[in-house]
N, C-alpha and C. Protein backbone atom coordinates (compact mmCIF):
# COMPACT_ATOMS: atom_id res chain seq x y z
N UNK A 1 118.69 66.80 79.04
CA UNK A 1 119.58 65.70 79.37
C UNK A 1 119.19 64.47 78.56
N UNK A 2 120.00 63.61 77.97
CA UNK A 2 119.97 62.64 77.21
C UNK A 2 119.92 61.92 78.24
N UNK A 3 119.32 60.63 77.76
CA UNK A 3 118.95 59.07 79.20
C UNK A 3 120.39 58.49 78.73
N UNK A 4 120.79 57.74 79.74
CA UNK A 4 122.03 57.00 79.56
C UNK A 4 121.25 55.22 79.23
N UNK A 5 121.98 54.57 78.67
CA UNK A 5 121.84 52.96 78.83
C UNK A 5 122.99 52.27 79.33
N UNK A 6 123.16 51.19 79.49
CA UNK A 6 124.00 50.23 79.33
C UNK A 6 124.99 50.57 81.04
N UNK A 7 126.03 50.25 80.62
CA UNK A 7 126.95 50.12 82.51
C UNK A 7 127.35 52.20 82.37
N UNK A 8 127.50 52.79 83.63
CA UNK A 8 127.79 53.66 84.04
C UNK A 8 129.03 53.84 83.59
N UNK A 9 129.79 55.34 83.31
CA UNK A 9 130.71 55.66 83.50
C UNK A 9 132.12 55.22 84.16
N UNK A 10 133.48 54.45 83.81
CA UNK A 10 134.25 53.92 84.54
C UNK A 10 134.79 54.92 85.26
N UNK A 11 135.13 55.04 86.37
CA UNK A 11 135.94 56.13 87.37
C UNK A 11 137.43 56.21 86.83
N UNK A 12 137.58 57.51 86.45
CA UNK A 12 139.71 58.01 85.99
C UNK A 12 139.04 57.58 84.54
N UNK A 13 137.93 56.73 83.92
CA UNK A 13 138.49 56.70 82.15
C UNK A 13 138.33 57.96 81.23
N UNK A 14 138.69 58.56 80.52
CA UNK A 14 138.78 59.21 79.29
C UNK A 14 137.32 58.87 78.69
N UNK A 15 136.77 59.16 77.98
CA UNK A 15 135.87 58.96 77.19
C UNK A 15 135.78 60.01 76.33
N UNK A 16 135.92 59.73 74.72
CA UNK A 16 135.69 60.77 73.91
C UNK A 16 134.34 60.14 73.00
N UNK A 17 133.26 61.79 73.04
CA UNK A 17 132.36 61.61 72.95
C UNK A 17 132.40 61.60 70.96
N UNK A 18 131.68 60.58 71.00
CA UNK A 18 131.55 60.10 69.51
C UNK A 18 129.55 59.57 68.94
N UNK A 19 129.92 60.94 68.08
CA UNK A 19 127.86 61.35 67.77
C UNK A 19 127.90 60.20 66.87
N UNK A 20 126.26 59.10 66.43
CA UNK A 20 126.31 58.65 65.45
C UNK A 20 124.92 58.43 65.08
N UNK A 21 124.14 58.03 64.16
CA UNK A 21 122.86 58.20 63.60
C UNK A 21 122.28 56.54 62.98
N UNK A 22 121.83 56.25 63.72
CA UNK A 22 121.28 54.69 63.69
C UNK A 22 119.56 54.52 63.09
N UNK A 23 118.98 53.56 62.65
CA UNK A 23 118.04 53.41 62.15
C UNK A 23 116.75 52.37 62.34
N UNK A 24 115.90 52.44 62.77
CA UNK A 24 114.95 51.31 63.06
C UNK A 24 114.07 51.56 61.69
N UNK A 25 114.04 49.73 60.97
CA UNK A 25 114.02 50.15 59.62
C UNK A 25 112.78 49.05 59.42
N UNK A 26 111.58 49.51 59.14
CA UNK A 26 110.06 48.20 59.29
C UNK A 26 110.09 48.28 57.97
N UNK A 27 109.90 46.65 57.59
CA UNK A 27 109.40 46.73 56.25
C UNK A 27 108.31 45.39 56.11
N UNK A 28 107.25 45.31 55.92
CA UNK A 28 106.34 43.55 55.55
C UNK A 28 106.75 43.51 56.98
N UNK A 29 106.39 43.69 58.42
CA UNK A 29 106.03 43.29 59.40
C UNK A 29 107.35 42.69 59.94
N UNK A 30 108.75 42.82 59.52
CA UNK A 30 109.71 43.02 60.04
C UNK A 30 111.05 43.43 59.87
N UNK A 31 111.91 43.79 60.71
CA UNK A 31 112.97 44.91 60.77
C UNK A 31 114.44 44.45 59.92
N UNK A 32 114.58 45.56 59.23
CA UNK A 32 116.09 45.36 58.74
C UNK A 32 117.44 45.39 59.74
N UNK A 33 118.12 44.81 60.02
CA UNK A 33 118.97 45.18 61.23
C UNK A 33 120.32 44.43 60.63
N UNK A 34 121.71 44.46 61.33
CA UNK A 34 122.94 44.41 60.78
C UNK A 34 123.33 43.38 61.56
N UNK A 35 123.96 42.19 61.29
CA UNK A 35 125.10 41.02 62.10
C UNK A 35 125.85 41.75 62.05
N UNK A 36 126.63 41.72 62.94
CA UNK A 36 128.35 41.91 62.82
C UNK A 36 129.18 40.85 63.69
N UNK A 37 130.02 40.36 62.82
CA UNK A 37 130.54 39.00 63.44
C UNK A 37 132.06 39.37 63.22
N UNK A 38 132.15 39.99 65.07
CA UNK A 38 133.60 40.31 65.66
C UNK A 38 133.74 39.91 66.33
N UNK A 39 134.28 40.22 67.71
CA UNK A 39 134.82 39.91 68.45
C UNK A 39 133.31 39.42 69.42
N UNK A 40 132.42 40.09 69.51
CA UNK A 40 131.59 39.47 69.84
C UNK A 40 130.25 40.15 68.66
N UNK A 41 129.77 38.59 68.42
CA UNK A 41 128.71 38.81 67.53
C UNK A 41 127.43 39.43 68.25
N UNK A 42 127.32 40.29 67.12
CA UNK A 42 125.83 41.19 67.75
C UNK A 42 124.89 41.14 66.55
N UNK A 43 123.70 41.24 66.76
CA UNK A 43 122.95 42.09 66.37
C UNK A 43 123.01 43.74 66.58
N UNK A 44 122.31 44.79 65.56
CA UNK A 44 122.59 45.89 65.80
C UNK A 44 121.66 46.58 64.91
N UNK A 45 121.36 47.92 65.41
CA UNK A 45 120.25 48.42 64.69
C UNK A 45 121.47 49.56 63.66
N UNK A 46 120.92 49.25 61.64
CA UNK A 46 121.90 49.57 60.91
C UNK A 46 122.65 51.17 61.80
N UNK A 47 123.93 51.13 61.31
CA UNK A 47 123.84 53.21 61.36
C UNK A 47 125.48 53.00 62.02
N UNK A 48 125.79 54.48 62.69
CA UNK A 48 127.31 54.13 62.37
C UNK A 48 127.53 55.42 63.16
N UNK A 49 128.89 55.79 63.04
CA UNK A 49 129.65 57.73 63.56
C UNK A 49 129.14 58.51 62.33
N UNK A 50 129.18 59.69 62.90
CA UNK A 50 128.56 60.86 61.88
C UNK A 50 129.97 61.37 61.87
N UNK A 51 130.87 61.55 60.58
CA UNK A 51 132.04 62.36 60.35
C UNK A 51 131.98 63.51 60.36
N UNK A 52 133.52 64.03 60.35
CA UNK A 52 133.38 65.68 60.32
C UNK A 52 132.76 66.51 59.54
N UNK A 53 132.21 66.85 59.20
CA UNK A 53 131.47 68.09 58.40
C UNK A 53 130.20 67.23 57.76
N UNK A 54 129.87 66.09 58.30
CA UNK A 54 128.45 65.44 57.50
C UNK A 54 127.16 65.60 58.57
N UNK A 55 126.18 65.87 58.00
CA UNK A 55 125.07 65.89 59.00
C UNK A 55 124.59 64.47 59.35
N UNK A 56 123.96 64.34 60.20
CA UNK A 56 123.67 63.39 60.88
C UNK A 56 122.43 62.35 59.62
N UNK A 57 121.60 63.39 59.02
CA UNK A 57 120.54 62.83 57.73
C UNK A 57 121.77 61.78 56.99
N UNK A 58 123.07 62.44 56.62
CA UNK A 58 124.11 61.86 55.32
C UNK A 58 124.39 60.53 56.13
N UNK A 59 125.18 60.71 57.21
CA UNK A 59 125.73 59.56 58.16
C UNK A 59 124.37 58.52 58.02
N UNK A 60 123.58 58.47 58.43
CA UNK A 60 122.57 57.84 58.58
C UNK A 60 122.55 57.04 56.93
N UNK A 61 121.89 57.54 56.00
CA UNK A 61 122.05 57.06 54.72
C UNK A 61 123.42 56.56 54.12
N UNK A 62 124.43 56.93 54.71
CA UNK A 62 126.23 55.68 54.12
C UNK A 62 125.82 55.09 55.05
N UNK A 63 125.80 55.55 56.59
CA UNK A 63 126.00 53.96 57.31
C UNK A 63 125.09 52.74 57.05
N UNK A 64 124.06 52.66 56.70
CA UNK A 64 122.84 52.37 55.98
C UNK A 64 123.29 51.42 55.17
N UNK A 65 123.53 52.08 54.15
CA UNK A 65 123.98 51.24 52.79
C UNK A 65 125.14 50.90 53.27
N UNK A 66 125.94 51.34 53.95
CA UNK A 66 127.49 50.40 53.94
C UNK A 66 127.36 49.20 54.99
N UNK A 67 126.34 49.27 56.14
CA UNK A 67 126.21 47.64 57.02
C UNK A 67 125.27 46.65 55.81
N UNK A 68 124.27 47.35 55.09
CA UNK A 68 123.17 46.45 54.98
C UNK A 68 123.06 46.15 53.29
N UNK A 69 123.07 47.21 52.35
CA UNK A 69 123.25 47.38 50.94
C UNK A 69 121.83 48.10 50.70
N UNK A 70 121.35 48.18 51.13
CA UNK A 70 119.80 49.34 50.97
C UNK A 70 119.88 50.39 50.81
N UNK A 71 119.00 51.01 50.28
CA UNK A 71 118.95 52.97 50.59
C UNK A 71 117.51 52.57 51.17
N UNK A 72 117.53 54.11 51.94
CA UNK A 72 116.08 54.48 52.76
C UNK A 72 115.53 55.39 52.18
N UNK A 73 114.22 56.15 52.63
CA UNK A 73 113.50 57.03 52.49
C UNK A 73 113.29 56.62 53.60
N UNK A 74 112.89 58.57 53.56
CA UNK A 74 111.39 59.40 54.61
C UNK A 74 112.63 59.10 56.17
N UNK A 75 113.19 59.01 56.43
CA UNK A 75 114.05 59.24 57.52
C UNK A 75 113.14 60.14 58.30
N UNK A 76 112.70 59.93 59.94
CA UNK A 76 112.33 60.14 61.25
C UNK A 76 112.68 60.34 62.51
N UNK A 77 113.61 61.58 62.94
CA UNK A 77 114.00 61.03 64.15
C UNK A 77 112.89 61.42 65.41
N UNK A 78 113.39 59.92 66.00
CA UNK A 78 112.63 59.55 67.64
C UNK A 78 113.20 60.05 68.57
N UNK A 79 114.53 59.96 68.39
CA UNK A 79 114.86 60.41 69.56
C UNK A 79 116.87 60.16 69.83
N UNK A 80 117.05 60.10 71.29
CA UNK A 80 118.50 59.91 71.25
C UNK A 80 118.94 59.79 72.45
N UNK A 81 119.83 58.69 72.67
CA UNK A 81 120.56 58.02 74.29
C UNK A 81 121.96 58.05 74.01
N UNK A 82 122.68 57.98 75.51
CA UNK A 82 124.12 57.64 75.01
C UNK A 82 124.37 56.51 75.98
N UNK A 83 125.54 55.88 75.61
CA UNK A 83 125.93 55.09 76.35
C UNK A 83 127.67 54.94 76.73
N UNK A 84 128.25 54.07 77.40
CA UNK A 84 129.51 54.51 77.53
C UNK A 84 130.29 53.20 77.42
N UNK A 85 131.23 53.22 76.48
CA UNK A 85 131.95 51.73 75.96
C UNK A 85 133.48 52.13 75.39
N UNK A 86 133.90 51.05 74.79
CA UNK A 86 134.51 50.51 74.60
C UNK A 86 134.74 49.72 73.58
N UNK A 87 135.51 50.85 72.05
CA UNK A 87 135.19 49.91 70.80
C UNK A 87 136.59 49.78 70.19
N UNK A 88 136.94 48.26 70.31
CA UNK A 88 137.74 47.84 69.78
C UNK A 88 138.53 47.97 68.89
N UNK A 89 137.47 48.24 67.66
CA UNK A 89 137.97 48.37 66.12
C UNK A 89 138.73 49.92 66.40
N UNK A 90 138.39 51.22 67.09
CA UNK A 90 139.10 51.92 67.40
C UNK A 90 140.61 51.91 68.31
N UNK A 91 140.19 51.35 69.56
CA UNK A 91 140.71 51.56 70.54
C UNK A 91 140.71 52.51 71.46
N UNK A 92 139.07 52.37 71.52
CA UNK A 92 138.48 54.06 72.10
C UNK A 92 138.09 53.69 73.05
N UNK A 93 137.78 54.43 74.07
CA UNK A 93 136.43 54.76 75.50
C UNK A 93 135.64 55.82 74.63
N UNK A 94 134.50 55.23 74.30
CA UNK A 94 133.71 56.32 74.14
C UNK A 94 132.51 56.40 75.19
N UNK A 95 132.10 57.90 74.65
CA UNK A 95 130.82 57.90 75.08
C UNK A 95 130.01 58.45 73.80
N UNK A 96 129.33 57.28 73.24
CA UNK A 96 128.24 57.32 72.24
C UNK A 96 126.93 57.94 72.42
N UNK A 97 127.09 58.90 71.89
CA UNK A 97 125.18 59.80 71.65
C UNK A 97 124.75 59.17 70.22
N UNK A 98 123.96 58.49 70.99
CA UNK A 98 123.31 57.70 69.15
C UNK A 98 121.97 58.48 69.25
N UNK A 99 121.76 59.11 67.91
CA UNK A 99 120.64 59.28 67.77
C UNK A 99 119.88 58.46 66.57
N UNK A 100 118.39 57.98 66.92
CA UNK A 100 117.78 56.93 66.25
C UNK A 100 116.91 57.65 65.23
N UNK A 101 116.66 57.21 64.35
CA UNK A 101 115.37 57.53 63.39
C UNK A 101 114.67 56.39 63.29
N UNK A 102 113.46 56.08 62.51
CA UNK A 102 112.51 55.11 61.68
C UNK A 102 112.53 55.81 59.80
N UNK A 103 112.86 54.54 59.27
CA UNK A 103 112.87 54.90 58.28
C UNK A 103 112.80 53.97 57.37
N UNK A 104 111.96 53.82 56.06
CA UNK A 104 112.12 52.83 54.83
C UNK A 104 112.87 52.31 54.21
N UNK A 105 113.12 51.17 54.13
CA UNK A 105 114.10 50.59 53.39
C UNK A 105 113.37 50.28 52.04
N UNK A 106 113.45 50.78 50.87
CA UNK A 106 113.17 51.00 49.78
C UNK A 106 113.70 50.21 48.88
N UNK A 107 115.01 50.20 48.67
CA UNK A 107 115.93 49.18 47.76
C UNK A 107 117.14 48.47 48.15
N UNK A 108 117.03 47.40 47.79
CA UNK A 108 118.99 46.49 48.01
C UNK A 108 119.06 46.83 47.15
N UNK A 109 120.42 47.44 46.69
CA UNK A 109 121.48 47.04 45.97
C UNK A 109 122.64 46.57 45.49
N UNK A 110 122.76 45.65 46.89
CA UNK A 110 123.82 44.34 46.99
C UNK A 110 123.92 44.25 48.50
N UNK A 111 124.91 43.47 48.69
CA UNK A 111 125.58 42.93 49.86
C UNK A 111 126.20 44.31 50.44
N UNK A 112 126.04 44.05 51.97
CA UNK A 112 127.09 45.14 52.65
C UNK A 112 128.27 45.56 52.26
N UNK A 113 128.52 46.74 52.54
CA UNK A 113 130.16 47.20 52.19
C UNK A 113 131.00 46.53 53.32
N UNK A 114 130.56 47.25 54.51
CA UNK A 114 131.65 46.70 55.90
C UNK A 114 131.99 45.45 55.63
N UNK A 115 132.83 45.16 56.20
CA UNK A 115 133.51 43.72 56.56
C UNK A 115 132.66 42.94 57.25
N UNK A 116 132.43 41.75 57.40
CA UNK A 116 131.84 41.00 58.75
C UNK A 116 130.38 41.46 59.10
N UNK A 117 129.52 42.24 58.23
CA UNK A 117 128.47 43.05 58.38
C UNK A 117 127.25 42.08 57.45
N UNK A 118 126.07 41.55 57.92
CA UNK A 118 125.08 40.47 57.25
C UNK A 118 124.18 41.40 57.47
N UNK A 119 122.86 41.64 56.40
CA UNK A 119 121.51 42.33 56.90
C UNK A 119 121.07 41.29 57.12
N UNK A 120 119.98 41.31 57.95
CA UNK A 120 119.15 40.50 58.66
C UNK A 120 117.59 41.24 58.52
N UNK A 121 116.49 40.47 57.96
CA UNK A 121 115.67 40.64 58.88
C UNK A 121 114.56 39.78 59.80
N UNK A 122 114.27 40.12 60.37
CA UNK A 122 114.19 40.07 61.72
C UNK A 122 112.66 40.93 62.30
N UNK A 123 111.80 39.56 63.01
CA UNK A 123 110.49 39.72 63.60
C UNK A 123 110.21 40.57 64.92
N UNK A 124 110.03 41.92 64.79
CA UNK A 124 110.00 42.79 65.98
C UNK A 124 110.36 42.26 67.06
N UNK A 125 109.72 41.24 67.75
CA UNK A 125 110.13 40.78 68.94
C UNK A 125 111.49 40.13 69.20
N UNK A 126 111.46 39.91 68.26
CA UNK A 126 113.28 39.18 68.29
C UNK A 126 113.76 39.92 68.66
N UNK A 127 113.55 41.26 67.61
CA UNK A 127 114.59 42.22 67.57
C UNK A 127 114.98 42.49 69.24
N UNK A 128 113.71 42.61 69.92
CA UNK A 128 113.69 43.19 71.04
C UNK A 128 115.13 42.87 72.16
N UNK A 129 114.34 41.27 71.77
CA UNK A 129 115.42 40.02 72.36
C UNK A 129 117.28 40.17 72.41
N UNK A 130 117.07 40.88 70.74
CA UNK A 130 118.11 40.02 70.15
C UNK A 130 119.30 41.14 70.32
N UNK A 131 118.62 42.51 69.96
CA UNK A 131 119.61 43.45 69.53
C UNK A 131 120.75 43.84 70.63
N UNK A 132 121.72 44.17 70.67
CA UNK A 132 123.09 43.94 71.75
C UNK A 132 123.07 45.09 72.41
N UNK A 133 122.26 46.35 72.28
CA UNK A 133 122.31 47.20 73.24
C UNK A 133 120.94 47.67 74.09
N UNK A 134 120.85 48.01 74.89
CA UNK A 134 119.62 48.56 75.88
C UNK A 134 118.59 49.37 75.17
N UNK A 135 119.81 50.58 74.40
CA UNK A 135 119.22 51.74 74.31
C UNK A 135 118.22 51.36 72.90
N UNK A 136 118.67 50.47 71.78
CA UNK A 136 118.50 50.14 70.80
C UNK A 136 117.36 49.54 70.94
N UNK A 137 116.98 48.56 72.12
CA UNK A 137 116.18 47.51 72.22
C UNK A 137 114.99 48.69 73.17
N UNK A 138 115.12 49.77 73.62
CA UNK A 138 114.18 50.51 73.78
C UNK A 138 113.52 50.98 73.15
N UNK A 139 114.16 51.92 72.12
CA UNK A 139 113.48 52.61 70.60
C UNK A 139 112.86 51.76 70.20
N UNK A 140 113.06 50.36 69.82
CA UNK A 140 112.21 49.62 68.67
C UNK A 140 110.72 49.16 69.80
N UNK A 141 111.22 48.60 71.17
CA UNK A 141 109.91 48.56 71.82
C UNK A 141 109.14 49.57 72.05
N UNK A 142 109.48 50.59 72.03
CA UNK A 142 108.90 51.98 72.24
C UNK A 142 107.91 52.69 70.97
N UNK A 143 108.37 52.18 69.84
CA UNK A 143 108.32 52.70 68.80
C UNK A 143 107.00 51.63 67.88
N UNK A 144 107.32 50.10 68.45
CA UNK A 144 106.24 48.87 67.72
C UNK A 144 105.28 48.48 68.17
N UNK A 145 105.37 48.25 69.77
CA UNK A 145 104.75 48.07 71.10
C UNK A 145 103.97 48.88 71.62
């Protein structure tokens, strides 16, 4: 059984389950992580949906480079939570199985692809503070702490 985060299940909603591959990324004593300035600004640990026929390693490395402009090495996975929301830019109920890795950020090679998407980095503890979901802000304390 995967741990849940964030608010419970709504009663009668739909939820279609949507896999995606996220990244806790240390580099010089602190973390690469993504702004996104929508509807509500977050912090967010980089990473994204895993598409049809891509493995979760590929997803991980575009979503990567497309929030932040980096490539990684040595990719790690820790582990994996879901949670249950509500994403706009779709118009979905999902229920998100994110699974996390640790992994190097090695090179920029420019500015984000996404829209509205800033890399940041960012002093572990902030992160802790800062990042907009439960499950996210567990891995990195779990993982630095």
């Amino acid at each position: 059984m995967i741990r849940r985060f964030g608010k419970s299940p709504k009663a009668g909603q739909t939820y279609k389950t949507r896999a995606g591959a996220y990244a806790i990324l240390p580099r010089d004593g602190n973390l690469l992580l993504t702004f996104q300035a929508a509807e509500f600004d977050e912090f967010q640990l980089p990473g994204g949906g895993i598409d049809a026929g891509e493995s979760p390693i590929a997803a991980l490395h575009r979503e990567v480079f497309e929030e932040t402009g980096w490539k990684i090495a040595a990719p790690r996975r820790l582990g994996a939570f879901r949670r249950f929301t509500y994403m706009p830019e779709y118009d979905l109920w999902a229920e998100k199985v994110c699974t996390i890795y640790v992994a190097m950020p090695v090179q920029k090679h420019g500015n984000p692809l996404e829209p509205d998407h800033t890399a940041v980095w960012m002093d572990p503890e902030m992160a802790v503070k800062h990042l907009c979901n439960d499950g996210d802000r567990h891995f990195v304390d779990r993982l630095l702490f």
